[in-house]
Protein backbone atom coordinates (compact mmCIF):
# COMPACT_ATOMS: atom_id res chain seq x y z
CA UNK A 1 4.11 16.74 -8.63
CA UNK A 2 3.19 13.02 -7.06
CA UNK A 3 4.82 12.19 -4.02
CA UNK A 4 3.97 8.64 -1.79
CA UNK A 5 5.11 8.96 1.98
CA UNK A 6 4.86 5.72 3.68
CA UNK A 7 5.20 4.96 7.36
CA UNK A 8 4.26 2.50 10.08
CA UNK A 9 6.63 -0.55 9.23
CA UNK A 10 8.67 -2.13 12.29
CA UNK A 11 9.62 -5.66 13.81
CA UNK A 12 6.78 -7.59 15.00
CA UNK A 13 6.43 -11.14 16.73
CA UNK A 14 4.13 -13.52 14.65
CA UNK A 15 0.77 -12.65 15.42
CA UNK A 16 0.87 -9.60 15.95
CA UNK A 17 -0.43 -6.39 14.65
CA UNK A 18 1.12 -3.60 12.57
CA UNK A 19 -0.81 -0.77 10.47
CA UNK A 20 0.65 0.70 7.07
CA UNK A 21 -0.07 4.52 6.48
CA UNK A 22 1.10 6.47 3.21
CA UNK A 23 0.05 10.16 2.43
CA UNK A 24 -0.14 11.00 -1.01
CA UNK A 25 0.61 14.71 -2.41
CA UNK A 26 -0.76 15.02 -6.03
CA UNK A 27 -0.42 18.08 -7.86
CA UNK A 28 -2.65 18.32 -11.21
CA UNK A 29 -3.38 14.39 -10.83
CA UNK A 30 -6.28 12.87 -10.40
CA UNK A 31 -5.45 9.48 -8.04
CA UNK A 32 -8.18 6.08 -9.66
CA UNK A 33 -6.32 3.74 -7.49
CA UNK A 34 -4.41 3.24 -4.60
CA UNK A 35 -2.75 -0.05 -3.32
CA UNK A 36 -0.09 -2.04 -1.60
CA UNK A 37 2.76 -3.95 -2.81
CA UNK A 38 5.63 -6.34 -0.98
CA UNK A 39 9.05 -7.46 -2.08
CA UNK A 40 11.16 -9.79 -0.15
CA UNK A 41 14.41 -10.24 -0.79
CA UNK A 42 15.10 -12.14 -4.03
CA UNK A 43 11.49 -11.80 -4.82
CA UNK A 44 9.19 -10.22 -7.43
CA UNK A 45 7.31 -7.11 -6.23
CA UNK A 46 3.75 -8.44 -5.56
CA UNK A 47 0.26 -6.99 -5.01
CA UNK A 48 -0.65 -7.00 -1.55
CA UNK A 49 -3.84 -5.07 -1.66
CA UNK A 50 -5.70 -2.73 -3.88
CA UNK A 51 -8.40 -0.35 -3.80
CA UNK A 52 -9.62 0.76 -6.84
CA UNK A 53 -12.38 3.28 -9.05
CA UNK A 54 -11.50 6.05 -6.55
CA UNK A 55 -12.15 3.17 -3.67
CA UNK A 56 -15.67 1.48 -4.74
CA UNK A 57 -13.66 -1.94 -4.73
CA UNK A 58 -11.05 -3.71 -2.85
CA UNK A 59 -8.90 -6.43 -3.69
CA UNK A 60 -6.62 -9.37 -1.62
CA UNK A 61 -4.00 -11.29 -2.73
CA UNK A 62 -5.18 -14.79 -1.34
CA UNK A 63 -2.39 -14.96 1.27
CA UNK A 64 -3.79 -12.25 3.37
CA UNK A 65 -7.51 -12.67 3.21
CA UNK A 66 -8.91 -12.52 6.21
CA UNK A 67 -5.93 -10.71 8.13
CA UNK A 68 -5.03 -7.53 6.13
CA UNK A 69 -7.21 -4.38 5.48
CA UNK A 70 -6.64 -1.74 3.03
CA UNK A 71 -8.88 1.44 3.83
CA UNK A 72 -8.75 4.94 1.94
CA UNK A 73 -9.36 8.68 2.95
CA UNK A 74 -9.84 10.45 -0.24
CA UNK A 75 -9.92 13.57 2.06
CA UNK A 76 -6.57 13.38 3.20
CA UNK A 77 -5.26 11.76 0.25
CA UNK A 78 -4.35 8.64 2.73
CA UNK A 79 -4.44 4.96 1.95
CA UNK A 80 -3.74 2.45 5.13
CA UNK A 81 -2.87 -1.54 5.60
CA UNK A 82 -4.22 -3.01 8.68
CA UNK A 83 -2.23 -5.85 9.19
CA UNK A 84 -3.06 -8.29 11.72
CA UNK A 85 -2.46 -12.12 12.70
CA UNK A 86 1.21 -11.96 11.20
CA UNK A 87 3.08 -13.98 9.79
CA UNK A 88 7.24 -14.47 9.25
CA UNK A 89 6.50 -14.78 5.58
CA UNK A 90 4.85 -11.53 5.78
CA UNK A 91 8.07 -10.36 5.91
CA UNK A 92 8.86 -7.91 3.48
CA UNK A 93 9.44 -4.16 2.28
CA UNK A 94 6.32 -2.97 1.79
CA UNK A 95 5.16 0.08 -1.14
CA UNK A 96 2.76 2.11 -1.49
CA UNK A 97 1.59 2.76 -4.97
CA UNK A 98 -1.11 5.28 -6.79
CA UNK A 99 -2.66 5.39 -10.17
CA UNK A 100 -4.46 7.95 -11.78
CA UNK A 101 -4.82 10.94 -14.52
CA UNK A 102 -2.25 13.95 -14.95
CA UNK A 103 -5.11 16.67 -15.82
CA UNK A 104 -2.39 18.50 -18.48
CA UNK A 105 -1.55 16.89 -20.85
CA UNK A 106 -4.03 14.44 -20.05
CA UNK A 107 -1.90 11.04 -19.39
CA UNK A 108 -2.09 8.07 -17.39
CA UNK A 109 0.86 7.89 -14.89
CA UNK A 110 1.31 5.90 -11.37
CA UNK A 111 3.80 6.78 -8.83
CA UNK A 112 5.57 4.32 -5.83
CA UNK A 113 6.48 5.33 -2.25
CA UNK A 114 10.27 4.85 -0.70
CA UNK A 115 8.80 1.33 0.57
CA UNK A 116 8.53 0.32 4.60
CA UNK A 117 9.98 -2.53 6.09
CA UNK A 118 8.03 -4.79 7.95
CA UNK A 119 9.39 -7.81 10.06
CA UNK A 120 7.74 -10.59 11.26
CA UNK A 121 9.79 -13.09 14.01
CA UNK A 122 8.50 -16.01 14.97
């Protein structure tokens, strides 16, 4: 019914530039929000980036202000991450990750991608 397909993830050297893409394919579910997660190893899964009320807001974690970019086509059912000015403690698999409405029975559900890894060398 809800499926997250992420690509885009690679090796990068520090300071360089990589750009997260994930197509979403939701039957009978209406997607509110739409964001980006990271876990590195031995790590808790953090918010990376949101964008939220069908993409009227965004939202930063504090460590990538300034270098990362989330951006949404509601056409395509696509949400992005720009990433730029790495760093090695960027390093990390990446998820994608949607939140909405099933429209029967009406319930709340959200739904993860396989994840992407992304590796920054310095």
């Amino acid at each position: 019914q809800v499926q997250l397909v992420e690509s885009g993830g690679g090796l990068v050297q520090a300071g360089g530039s990589l750009r997260l893409s994930c197509e979403a394919t939701a039957r009978l579910f209406r997607i509110n929000n739409m964001g980006w997660y990271r876990q590195a190893p031995g790590k808790q899964r953090e918010l990376v980036a949101e964008s939220t009320s069908g993409g009227e807001t965004t939202n930063y974690a504090d460590s990538v202000k300034g270098r990362f970019t989330i951006s949404r086509d509601n056409a395509k059912n696509m949400v992005y991450l720009q990433m730029n000015g790495l760093k090695p403690e960027d390093t990390a698999v990446y998820y994608c990750h949607a939140d909405g409405m099933h429209t029967w029975p009406p319930r709340r559900n959200d739904y993860w991608g396989q994840g992407t890894q992304v590796t920054v060398s310095s």
